[in-house]
C-alpha atoms as a PDB file:
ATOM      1  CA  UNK A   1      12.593  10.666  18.745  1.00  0.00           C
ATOM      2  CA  UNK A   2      10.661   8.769  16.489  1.00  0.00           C
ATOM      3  CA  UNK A   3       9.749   5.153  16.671  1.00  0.00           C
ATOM      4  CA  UNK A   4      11.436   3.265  13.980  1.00  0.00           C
ATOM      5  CA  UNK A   5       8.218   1.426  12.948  1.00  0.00           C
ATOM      6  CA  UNK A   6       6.180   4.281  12.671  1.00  0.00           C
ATOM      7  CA  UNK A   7       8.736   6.079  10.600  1.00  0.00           C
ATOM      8  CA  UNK A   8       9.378   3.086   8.316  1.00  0.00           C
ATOM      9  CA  UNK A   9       5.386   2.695   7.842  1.00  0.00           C
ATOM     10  CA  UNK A  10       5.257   6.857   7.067  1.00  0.00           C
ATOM     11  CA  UNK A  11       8.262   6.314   4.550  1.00  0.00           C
ATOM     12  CA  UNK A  12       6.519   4.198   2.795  1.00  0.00           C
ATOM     13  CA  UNK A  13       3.167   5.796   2.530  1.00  0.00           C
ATOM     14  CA  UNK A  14       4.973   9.025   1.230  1.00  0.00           C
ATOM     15  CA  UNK A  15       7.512   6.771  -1.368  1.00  0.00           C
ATOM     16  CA  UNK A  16       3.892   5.593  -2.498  1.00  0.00           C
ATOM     17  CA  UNK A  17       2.835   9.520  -3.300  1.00  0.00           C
ATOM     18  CA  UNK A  18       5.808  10.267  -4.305  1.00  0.00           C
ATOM     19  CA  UNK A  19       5.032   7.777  -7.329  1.00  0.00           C
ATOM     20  CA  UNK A  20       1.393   8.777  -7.566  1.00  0.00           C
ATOM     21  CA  UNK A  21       2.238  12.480  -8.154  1.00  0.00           C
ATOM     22  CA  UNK A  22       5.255  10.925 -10.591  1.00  0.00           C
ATOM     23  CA  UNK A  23       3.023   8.931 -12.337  1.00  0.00           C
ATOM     24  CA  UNK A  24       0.264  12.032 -12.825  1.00  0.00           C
ATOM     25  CA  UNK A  25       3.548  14.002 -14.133  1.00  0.00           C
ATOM     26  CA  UNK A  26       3.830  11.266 -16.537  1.00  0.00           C
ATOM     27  CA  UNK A  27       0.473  11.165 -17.791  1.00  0.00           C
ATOM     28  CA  UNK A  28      -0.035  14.923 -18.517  1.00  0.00           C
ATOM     29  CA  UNK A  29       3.683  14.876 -20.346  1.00  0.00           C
ATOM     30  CA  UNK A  30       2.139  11.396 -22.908  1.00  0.00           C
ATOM     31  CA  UNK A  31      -0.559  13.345 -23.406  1.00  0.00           C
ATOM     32  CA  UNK A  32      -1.902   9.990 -25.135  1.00  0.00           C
ATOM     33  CA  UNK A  33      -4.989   8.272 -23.486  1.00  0.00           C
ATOM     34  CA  UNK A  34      -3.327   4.748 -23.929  1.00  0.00           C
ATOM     35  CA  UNK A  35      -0.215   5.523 -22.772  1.00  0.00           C
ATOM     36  CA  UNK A  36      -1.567   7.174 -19.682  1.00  0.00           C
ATOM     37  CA  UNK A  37      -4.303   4.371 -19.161  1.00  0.00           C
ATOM     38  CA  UNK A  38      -1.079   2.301 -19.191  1.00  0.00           C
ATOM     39  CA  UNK A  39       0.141   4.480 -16.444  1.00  0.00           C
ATOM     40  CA  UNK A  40      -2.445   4.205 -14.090  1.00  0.00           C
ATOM     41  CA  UNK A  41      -2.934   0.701 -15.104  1.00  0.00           C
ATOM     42  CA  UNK A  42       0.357   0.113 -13.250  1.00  0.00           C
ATOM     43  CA  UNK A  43       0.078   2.054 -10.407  1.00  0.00           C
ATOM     44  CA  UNK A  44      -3.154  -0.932  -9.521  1.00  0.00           C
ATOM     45  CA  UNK A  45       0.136  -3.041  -8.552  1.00  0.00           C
ATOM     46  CA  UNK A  46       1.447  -0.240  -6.488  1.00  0.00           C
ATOM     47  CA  UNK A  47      -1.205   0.326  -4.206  1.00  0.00           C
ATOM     48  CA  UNK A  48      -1.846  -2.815  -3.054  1.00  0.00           C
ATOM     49  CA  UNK A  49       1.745  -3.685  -2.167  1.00  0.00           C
ATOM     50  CA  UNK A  50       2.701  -0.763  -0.151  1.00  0.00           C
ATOM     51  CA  UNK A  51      -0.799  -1.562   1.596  1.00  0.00           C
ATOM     52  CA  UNK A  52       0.893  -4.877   2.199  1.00  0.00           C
ATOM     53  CA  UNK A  53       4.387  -3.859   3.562  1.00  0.00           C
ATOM     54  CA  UNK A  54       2.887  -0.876   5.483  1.00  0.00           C
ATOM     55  CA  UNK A  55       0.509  -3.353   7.272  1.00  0.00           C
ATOM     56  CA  UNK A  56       3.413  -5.782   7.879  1.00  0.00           C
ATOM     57  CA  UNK A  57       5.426  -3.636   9.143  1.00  0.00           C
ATOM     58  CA  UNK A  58       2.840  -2.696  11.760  1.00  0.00           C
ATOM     59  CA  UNK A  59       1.803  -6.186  12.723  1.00  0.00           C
ATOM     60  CA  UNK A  60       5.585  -6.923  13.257  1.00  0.00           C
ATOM     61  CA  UNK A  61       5.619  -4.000  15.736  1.00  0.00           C
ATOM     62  CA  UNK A  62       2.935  -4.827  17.647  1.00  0.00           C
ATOM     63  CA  UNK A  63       2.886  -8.544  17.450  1.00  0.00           C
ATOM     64  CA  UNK A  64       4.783  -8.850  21.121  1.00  0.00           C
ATOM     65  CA  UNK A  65       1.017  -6.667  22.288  1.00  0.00           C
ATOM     66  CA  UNK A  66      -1.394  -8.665  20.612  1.00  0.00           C
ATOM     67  CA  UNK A  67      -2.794 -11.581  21.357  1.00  0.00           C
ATOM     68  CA  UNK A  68      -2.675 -14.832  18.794  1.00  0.00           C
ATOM     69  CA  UNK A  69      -6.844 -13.930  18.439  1.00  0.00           C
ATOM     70  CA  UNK A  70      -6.329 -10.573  17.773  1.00  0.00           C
ATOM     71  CA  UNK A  71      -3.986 -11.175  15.101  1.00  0.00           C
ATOM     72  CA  UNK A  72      -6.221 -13.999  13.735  1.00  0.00           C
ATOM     73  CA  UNK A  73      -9.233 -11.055  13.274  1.00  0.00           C
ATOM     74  CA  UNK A  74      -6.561  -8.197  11.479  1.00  0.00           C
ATOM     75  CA  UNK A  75      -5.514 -11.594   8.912  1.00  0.00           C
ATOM     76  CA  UNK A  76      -8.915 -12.105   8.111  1.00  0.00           C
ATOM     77  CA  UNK A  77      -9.635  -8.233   7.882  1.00  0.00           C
ATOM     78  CA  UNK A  78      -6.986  -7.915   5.361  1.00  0.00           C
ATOM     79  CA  UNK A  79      -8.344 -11.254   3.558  1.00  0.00           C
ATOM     80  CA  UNK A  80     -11.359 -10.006   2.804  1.00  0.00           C
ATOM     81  CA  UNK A  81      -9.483  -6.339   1.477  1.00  0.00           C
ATOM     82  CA  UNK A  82      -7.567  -8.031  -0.928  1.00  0.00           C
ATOM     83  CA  UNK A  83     -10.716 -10.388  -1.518  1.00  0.00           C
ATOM     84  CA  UNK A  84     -12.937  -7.526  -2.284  1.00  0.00           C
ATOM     85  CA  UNK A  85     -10.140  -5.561  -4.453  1.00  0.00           C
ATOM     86  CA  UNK A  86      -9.352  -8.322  -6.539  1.00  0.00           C
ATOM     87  CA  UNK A  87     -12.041 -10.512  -7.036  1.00  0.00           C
ATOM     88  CA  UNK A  88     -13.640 -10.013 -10.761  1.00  0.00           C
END
């Protein structure tokens, strides 16, 4: 049986290719560079919240087996993702 986290965290990561490969199938059938710029353009949003509620979901399962230091280290780990993705 699976666990419950882990299959919520794998649902996720294949509803997020599931709208990568629809969003490809979308480009190719615009055939239009702006239109398919506007595509991808979107998926940027995507990407970084599935990252988000995958991650979540994680912490959640294992907060009861980490320690309040631990935790402190994977927050600041993910800070400086998001720091280094979004910063101009």
């Amino acid at each position: 049986m699976l666990n419950k986290i882990v299959l919520s965290m794998a649902s996720l990561r294949i509803t997020s290719g599931m709208i990568e490969i629809c969003a490809a199938l979308l480009m190719l059938r615009l055939n239009q560079i702006d239109k398919a710029l506007l595509v991808n353009s979107s998926l940027a949003l995507v990407g970084p919240l599935i990252l988000i509620a995958t991650t979540t979901i994680g912490l959640v399962g294992l907060s009861d087996k980490l320690s309040f230091g631990k935790l402190a280290w994977i927050a600041a780990g993910i800070a400086c993702l998001f720091i280094g993705i979004l910063k101009k």
